[in-house]
Protein backbone atom coordinates (compact mmCIF):
# COMPACT_ATOMS: atom_id res chain seq x y z
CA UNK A 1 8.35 2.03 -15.07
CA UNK A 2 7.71 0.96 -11.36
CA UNK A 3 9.44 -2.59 -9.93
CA UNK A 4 8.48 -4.05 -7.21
CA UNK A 5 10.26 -6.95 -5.18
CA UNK A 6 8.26 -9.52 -3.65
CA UNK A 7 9.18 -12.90 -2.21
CA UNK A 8 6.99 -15.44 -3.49
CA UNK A 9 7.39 -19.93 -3.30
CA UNK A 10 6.81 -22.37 -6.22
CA UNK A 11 3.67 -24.49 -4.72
CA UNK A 12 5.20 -27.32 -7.18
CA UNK A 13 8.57 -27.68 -5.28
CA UNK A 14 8.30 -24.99 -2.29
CA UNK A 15 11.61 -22.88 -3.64
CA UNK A 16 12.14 -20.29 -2.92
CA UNK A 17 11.55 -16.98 -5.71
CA UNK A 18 12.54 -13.40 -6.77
CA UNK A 19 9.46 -11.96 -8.20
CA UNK A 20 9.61 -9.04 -10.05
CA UNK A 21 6.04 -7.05 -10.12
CA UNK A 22 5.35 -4.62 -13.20
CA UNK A 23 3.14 -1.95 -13.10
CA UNK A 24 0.75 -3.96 -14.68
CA UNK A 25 0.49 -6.47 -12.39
CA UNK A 26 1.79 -9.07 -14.63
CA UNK A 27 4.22 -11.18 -12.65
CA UNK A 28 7.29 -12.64 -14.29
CA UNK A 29 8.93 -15.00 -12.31
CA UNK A 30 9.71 -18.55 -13.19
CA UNK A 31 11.27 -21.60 -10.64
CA UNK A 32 14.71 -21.85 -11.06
CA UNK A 33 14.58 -25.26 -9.75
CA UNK A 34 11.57 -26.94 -11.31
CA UNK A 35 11.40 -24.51 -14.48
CA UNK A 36 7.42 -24.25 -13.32
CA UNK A 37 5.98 -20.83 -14.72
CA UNK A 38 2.65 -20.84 -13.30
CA UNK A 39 0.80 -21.66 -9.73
CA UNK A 40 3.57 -19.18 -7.87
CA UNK A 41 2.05 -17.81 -4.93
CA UNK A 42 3.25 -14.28 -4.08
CA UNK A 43 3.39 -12.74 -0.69
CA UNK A 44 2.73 -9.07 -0.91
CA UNK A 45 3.96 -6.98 1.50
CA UNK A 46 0.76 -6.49 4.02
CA UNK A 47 3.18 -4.35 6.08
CA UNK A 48 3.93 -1.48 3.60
CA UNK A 49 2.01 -2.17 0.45
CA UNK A 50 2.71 -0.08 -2.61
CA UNK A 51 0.07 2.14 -2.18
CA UNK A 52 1.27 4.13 0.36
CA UNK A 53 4.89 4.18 -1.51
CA UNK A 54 3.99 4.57 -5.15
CA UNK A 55 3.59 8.56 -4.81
CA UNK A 56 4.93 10.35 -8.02
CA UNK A 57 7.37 12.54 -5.36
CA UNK A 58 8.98 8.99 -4.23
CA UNK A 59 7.99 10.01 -0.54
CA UNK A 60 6.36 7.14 1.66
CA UNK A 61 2.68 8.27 3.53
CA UNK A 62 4.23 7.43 6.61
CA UNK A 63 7.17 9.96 6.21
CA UNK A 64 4.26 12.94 6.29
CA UNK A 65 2.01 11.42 8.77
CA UNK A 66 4.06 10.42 11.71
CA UNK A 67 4.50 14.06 12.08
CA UNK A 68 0.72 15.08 12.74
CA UNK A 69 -2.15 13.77 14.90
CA UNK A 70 -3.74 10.67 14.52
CA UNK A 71 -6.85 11.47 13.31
CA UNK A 72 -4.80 14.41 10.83
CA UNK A 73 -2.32 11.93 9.88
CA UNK A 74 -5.27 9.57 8.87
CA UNK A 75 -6.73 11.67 6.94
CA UNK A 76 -3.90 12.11 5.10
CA UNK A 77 -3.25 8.60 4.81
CA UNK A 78 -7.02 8.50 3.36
CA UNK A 79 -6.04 10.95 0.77
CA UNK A 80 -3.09 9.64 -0.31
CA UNK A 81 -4.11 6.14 -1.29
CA UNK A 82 -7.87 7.34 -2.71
CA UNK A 83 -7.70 5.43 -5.71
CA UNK A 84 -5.03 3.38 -5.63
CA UNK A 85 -6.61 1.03 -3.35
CA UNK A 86 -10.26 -0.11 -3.69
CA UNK A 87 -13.18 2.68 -4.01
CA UNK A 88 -11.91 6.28 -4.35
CA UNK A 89 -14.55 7.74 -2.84
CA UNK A 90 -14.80 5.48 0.07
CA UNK A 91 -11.19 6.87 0.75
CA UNK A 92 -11.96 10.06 0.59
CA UNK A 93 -15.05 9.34 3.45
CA UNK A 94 -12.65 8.14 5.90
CA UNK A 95 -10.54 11.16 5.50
CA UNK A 96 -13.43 13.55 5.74
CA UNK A 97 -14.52 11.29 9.04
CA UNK A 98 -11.04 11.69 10.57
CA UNK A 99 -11.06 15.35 9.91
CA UNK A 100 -14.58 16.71 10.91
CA UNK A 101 -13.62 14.11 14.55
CA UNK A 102 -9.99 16.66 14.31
CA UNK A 103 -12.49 19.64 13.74
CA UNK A 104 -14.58 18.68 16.30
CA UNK A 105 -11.66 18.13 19.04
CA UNK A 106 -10.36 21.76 18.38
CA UNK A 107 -13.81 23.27 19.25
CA UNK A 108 -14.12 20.97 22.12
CA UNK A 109 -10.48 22.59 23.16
CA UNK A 110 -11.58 26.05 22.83
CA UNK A 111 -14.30 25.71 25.08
């Protein structure tokens, strides 16, 4: 099973809250200072969401990518999260987009 730890306020009393996020997406957090179990807002990480970190291997996207070109490394980026975050084949698109523009910039080298 996958945690995840976000930080997340009781909008009854404004505490602060360890959240714990289960695969599932149920959240199970409660305020230790007003006992209130529902209403939490969570702040997900909009930095480094899970699904560039939730790769079977336990590498992050970034750890690959920052290695290659931009347009290479978003490809890969593209790849990696197809599925995991809105329309699959959307994903995939964008990652065929970045690499025909690589494709392209290699013949455009050549020349």
């Amino acid at each position: 099973m996958s945690w995840s730890w976000y930080e997340c306020t009781c909008d009854k009393c404004g505490a602060a809250l360890d959240a714990i996020d289960l695969l599932s997406g149920s959240e199970m957090v409660a305020c230790s200072s007003c006992g209130r179990r529902d209403g939490l807002v969570i702040e997900r990480d909009k930095i480094n969401p899970d699904h560039y970190k939730s790769h079977p291997s336990g590498v992050e996207c970034i750890q690959v990518t920052e290695h290659m070109s931009f347009c290479l490394g978003n490809a890969v980026k593209y790849i990696w999260r197809a599925g995991l975050k809105g329309d699959a084949l959307e994903d995939l698109e964008k990652a065929r987009w970045y690499i025909e523009r690589e494709i392209n910039k290699i013949k455009e080298d050549r020349k």
